[in-house]
C-alpha atoms as a PDB file:
ATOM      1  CA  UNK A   1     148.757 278.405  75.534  1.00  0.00           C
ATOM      2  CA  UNK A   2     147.288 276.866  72.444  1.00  0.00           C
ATOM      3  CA  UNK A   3     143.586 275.098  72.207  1.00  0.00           C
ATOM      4  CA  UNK A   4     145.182 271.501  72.038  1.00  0.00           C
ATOM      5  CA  UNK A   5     147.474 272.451  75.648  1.00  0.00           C
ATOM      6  CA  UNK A   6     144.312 273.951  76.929  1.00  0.00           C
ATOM      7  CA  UNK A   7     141.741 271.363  76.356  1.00  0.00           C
ATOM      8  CA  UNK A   8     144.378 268.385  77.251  1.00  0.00           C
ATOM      9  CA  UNK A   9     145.135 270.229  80.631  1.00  0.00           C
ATOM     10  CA  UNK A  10     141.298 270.064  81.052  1.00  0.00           C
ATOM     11  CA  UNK A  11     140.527 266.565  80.180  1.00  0.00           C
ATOM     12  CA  UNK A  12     143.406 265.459  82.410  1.00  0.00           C
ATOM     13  CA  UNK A  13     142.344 267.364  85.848  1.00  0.00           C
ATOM     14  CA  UNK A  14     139.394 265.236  85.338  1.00  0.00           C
ATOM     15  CA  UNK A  15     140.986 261.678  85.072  1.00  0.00           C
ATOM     16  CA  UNK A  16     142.559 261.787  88.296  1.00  0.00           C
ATOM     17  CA  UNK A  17     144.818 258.166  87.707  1.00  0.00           C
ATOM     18  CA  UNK A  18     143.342 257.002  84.178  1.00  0.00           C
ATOM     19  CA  UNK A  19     145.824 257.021  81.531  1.00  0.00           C
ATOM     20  CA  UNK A  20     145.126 259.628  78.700  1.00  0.00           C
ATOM     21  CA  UNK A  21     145.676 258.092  75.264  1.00  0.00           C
ATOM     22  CA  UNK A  22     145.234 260.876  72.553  1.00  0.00           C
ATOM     23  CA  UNK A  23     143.961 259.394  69.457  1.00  0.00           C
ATOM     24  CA  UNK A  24     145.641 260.754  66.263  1.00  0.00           C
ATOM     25  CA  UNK A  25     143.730 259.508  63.345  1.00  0.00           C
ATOM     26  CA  UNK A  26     142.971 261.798  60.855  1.00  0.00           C
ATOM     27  CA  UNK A  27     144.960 264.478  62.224  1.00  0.00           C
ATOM     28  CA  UNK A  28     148.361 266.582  60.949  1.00  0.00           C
ATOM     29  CA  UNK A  29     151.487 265.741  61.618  1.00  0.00           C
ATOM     30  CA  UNK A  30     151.359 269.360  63.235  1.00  0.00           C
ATOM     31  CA  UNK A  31     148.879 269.098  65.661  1.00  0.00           C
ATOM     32  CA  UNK A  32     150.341 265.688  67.031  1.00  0.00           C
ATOM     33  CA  UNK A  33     153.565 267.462  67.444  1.00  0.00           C
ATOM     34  CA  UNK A  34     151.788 270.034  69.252  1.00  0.00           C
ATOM     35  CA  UNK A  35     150.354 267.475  71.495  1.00  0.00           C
ATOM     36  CA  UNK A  36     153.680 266.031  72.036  1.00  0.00           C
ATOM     37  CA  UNK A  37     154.748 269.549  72.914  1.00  0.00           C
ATOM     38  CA  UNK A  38     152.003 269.848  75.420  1.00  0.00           C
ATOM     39  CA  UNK A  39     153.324 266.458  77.292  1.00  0.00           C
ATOM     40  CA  UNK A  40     151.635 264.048  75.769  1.00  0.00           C
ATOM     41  CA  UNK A  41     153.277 260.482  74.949  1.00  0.00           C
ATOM     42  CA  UNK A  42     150.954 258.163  74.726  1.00  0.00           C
ATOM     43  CA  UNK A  43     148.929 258.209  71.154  1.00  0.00           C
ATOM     44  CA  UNK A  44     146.859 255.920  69.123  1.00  0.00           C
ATOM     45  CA  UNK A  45     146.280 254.788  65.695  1.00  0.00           C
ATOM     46  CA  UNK A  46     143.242 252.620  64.185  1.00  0.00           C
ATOM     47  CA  UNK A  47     145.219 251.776  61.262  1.00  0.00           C
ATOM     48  CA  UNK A  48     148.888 249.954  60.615  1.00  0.00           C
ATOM     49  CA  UNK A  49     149.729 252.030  57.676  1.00  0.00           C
ATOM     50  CA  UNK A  50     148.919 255.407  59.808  1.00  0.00           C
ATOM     51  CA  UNK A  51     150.442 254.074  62.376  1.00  0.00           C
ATOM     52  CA  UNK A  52     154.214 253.110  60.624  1.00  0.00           C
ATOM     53  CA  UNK A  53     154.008 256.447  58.988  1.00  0.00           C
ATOM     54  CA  UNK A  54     153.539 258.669  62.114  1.00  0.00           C
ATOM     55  CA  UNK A  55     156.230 256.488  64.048  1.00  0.00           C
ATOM     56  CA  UNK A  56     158.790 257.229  61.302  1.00  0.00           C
ATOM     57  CA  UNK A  57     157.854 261.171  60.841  1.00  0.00           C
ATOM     58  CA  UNK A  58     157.409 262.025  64.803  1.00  0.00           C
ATOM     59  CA  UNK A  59     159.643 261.845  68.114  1.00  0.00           C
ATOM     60  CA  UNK A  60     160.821 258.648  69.076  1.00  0.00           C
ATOM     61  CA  UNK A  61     159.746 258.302  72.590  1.00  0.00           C
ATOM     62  CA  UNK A  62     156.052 258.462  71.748  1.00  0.00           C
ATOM     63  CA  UNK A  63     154.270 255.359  72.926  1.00  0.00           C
ATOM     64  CA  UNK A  64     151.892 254.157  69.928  1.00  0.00           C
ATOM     65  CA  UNK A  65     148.947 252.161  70.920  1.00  0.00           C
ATOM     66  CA  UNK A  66     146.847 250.435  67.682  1.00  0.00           C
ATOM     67  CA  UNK A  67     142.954 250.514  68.519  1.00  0.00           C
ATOM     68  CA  UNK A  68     141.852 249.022  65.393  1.00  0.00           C
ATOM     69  CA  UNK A  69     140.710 245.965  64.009  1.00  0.00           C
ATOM     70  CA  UNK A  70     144.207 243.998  63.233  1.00  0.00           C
ATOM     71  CA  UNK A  71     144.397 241.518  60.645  1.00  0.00           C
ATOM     72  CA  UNK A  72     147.428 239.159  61.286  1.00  0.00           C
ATOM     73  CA  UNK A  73     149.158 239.816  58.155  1.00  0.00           C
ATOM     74  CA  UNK A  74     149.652 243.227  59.547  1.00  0.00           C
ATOM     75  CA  UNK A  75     150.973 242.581  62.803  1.00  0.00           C
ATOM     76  CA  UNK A  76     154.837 242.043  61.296  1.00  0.00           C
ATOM     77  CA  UNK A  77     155.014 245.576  60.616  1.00  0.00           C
ATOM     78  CA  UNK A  78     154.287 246.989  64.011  1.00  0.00           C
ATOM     79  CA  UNK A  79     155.799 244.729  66.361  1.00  0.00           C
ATOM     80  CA  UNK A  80     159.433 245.966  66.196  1.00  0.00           C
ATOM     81  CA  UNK A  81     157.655 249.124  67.850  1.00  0.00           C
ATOM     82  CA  UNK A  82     154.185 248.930  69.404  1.00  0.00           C
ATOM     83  CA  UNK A  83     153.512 249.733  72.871  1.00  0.00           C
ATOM     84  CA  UNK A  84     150.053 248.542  73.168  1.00  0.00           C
ATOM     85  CA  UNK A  85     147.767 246.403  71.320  1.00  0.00           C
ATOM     86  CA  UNK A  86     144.481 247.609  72.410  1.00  0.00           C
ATOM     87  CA  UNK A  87     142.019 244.907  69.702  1.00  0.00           C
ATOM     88  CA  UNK A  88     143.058 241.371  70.211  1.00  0.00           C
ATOM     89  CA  UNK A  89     139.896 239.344  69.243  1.00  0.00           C
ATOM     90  CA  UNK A  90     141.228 236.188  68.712  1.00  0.00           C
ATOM     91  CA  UNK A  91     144.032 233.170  69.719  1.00  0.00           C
ATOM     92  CA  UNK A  92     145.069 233.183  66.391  1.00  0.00           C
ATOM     93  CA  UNK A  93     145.819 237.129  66.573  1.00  0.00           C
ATOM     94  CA  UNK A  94     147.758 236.670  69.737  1.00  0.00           C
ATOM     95  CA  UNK A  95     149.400 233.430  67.997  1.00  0.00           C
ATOM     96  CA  UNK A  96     150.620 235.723  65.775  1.00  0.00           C
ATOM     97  CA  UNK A  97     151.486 238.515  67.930  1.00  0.00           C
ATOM     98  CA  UNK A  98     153.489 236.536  70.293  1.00  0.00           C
ATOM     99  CA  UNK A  99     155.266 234.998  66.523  1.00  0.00           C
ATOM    100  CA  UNK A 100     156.409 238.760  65.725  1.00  0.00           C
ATOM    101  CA  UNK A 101     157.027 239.503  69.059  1.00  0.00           C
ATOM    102  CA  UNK A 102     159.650 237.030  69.436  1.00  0.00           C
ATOM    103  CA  UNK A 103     161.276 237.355  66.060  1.00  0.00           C
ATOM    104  CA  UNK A 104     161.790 241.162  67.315  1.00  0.00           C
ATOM    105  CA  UNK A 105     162.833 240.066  71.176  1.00  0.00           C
ATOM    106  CA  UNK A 106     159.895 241.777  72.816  1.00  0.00           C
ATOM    107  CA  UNK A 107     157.296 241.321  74.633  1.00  0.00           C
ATOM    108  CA  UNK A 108     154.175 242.828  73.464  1.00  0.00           C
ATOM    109  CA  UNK A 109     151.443 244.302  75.943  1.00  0.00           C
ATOM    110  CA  UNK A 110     147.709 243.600  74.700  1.00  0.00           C
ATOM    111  CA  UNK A 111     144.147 244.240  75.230  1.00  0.00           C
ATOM    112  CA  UNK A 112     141.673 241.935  74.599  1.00  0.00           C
ATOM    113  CA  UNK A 113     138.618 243.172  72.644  1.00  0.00           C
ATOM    114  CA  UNK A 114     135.166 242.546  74.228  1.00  0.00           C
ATOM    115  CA  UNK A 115     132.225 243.166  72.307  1.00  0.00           C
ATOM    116  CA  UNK A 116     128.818 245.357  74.724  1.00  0.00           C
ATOM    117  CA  UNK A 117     127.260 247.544  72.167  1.00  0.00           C
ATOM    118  CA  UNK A 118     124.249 246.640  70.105  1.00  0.00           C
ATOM    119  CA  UNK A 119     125.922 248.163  66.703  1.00  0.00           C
ATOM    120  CA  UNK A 120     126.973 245.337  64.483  1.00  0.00           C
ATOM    121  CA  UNK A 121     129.925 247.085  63.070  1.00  0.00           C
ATOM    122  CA  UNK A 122     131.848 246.909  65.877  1.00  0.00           C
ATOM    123  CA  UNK A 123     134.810 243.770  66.402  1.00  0.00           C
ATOM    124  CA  UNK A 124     135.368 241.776  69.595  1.00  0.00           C
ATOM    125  CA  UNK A 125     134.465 238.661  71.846  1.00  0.00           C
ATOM    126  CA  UNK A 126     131.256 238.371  73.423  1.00  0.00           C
ATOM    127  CA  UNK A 127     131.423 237.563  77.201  1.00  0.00           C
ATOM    128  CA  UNK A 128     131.268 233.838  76.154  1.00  0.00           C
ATOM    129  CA  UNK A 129     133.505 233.831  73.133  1.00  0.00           C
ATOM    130  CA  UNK A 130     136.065 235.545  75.896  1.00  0.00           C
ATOM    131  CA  UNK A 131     135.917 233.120  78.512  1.00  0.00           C
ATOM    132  CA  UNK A 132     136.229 230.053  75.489  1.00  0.00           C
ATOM    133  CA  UNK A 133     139.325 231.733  74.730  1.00  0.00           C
ATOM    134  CA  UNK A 134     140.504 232.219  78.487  1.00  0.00           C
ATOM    135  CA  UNK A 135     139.425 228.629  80.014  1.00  0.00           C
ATOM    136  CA  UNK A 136     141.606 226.309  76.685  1.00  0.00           C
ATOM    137  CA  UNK A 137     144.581 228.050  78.276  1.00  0.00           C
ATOM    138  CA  UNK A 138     146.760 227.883  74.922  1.00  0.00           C
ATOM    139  CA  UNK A 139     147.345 231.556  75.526  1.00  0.00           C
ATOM    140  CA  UNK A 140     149.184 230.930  78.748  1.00  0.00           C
ATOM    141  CA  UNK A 141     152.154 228.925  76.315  1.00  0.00           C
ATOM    142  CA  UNK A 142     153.098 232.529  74.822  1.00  0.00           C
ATOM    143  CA  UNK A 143     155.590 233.963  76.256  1.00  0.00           C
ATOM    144  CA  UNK A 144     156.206 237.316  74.316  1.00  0.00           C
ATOM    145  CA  UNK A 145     152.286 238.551  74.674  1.00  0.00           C
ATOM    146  CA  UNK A 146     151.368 240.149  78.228  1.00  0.00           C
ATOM    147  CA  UNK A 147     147.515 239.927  78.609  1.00  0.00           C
ATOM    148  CA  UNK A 148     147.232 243.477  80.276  1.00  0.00           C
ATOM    149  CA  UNK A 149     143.312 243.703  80.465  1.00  0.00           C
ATOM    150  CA  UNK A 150     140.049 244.687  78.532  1.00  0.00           C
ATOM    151  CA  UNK A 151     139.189 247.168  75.782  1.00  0.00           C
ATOM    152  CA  UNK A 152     135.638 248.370  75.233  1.00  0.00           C
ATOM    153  CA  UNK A 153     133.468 250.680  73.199  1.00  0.00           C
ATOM    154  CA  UNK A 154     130.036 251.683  73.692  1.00  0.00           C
ATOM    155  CA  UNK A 155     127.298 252.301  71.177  1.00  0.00           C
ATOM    156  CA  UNK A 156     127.102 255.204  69.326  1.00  0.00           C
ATOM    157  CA  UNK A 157     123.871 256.785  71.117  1.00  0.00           C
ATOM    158  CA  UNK A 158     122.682 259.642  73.232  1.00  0.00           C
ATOM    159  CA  UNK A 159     121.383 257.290  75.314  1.00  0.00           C
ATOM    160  CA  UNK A 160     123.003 257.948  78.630  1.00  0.00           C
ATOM    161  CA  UNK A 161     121.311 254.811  80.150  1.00  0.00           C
ATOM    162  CA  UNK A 162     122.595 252.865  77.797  1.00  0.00           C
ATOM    163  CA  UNK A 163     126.218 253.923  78.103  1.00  0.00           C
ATOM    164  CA  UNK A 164     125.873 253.399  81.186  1.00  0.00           C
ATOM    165  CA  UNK A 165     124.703 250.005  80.959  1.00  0.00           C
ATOM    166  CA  UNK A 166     127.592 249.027  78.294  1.00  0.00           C
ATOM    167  CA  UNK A 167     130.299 250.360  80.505  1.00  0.00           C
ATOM    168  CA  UNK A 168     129.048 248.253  84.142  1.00  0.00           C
ATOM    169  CA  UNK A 169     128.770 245.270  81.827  1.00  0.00           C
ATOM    170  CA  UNK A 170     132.741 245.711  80.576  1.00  0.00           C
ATOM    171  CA  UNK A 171     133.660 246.244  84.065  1.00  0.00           C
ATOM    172  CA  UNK A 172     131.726 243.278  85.346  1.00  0.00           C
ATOM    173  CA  UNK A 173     132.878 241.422  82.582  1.00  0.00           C
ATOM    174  CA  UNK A 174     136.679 242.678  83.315  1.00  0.00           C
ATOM    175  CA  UNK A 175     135.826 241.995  87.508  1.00  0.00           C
ATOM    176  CA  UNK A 176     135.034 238.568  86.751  1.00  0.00           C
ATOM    177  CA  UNK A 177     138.055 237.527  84.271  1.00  0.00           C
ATOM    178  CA  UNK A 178     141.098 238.927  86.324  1.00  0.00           C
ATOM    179  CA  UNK A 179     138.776 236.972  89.526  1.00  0.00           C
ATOM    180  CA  UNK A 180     138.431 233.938  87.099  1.00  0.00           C
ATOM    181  CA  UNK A 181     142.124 234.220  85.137  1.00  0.00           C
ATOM    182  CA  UNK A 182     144.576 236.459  86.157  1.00  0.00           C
ATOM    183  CA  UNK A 183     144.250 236.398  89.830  1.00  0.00           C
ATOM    184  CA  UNK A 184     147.635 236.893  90.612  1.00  0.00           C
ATOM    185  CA  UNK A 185     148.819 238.285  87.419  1.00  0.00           C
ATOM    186  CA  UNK A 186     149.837 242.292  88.690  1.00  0.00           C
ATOM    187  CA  UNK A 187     149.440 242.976  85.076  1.00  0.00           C
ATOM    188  CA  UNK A 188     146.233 242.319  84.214  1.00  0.00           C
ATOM    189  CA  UNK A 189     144.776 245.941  85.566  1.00  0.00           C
ATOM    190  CA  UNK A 190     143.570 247.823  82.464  1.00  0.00           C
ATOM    191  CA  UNK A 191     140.204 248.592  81.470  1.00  0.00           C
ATOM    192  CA  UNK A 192     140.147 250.829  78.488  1.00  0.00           C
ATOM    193  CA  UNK A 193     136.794 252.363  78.173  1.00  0.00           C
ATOM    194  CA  UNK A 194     135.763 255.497  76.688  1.00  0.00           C
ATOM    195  CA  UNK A 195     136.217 258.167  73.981  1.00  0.00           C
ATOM    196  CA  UNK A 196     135.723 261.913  73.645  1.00  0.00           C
ATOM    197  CA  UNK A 197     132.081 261.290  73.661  1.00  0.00           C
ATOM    198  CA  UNK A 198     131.386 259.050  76.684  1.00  0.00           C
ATOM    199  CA  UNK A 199     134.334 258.935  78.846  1.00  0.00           C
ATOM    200  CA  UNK A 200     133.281 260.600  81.841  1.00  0.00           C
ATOM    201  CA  UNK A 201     130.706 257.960  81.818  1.00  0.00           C
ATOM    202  CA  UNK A 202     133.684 255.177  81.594  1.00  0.00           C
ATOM    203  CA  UNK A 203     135.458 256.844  84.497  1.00  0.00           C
ATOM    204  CA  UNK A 204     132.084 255.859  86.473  1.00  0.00           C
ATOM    205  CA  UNK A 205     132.967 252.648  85.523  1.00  0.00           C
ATOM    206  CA  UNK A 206     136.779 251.752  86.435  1.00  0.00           C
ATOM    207  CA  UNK A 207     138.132 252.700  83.339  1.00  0.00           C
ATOM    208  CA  UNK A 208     141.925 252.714  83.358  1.00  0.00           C
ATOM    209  CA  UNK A 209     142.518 253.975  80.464  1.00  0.00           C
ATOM    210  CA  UNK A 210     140.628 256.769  77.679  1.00  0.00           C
ATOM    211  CA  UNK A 211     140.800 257.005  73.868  1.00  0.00           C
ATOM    212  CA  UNK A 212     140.243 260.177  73.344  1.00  0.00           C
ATOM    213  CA  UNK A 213     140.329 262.247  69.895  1.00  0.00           C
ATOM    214  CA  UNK A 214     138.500 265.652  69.145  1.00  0.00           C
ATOM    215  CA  UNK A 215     137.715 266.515  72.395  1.00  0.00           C
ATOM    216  CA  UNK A 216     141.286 267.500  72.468  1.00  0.00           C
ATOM    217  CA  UNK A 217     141.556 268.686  69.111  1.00  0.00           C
ATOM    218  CA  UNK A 218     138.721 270.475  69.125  1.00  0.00           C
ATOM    219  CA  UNK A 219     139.278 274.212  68.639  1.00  0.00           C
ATOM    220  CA  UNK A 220     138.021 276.599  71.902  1.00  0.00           C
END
């Protein structure tokens, strides 16, 4: 058994029902196949060019998620294939979404993008700029997007506290928008929170769903 089989076996005795997504940026086509060999399906790619190269090179039954920023020009060239959208931060973005969805017959899971950390380099709503979009309702008119839930990050700090904090705010915030929005929506039920650094933290939290990187890559 390889390091990459070892340390996903590991990582996924502790997440119990959370989904495992493996992120594959910056890494060889090899050790993603190796990942794939170990069982793993679900991947992820911060950027669209990344992303349409490793779809055309590796098996097709992986399920690609895209966790970066998304500019709408871009979204043409991953909707004939995308699983998951994890960083919708705007109506316009899902406009668009639910545009390329239909021109491909789909319809295209996403995540919308909420904003909890103090770092100013990171993209998404605040609480208030969510709930704007939510309560003008436009979204509910698209009918190729499915609004599946929340995506999260942290700040980058060894600040446990703080983490903490972060995370119970993306829950609350998540709590209070399926209470507020999707009451009755069954598909409105993810929470993706944490990465290799801080996601045993985010499974304190309800998260539904892990982006994790190095911590599987990472050699023994």
């Amino acid at each position: 058994m390889d390091s990459i089989e070892r340390n996903r076996q590991r990582i996924m005795q502790k997440l119990g029902p959370t989904q495992l997504v493996v992120v594959s940026k910056y890494r060889s086509l090899n050790e993603i196949q190796q990942t794939y060999d170990a069982g793993q399906r679900v991947f992820a790619e911060n950027r669209v060019q990344a992303l349409m190269e490793r779809y055309s090179l590796l098996p097709p039954d992986i399920q690609w998620h895209l966790i970066g920023h998304l500019q709408t020009n871009k979204v043409k060239y991953i909707a004939p294939f995308i699983a998951m959208i994890h960083s919708v931060d705007s109506l316009k973005l899902l406009q668009e979404i639910d545009r390329q969805a239909e021109k491909n017959n789909r319809i295209i899971p996403c995540l919308l993008q909420i904003y909890v950390a103090t770092e100013d380099t990171k993209f998404g709503l605040d609480e208030n700029e969510l709930h704007l979009l939510l309560q003008n309702g436009d979204w509910k008119n698209l009918s190729h997007v499915r609004i599946c839930g929340i995506m999260a990050m942290a700040s980058l700090t060894e600040d446990k506290v703080q983490i903490h904090q972060e995370f119970e705010n993306a829950h609350r915030i998540f709590l209070n928008s399926k209470s507020r929005y999707f009451q009755n929506d069954e598909n409105f039920r993810e929470l993706s929170i944490g990465m290799s650094s801080d996601y045993e933290i985010a499974l304190e939290h309800g998260s539904t769903m892990v982006r994790i990187g190095s911590k599987i890559f990472e050699s023994d």
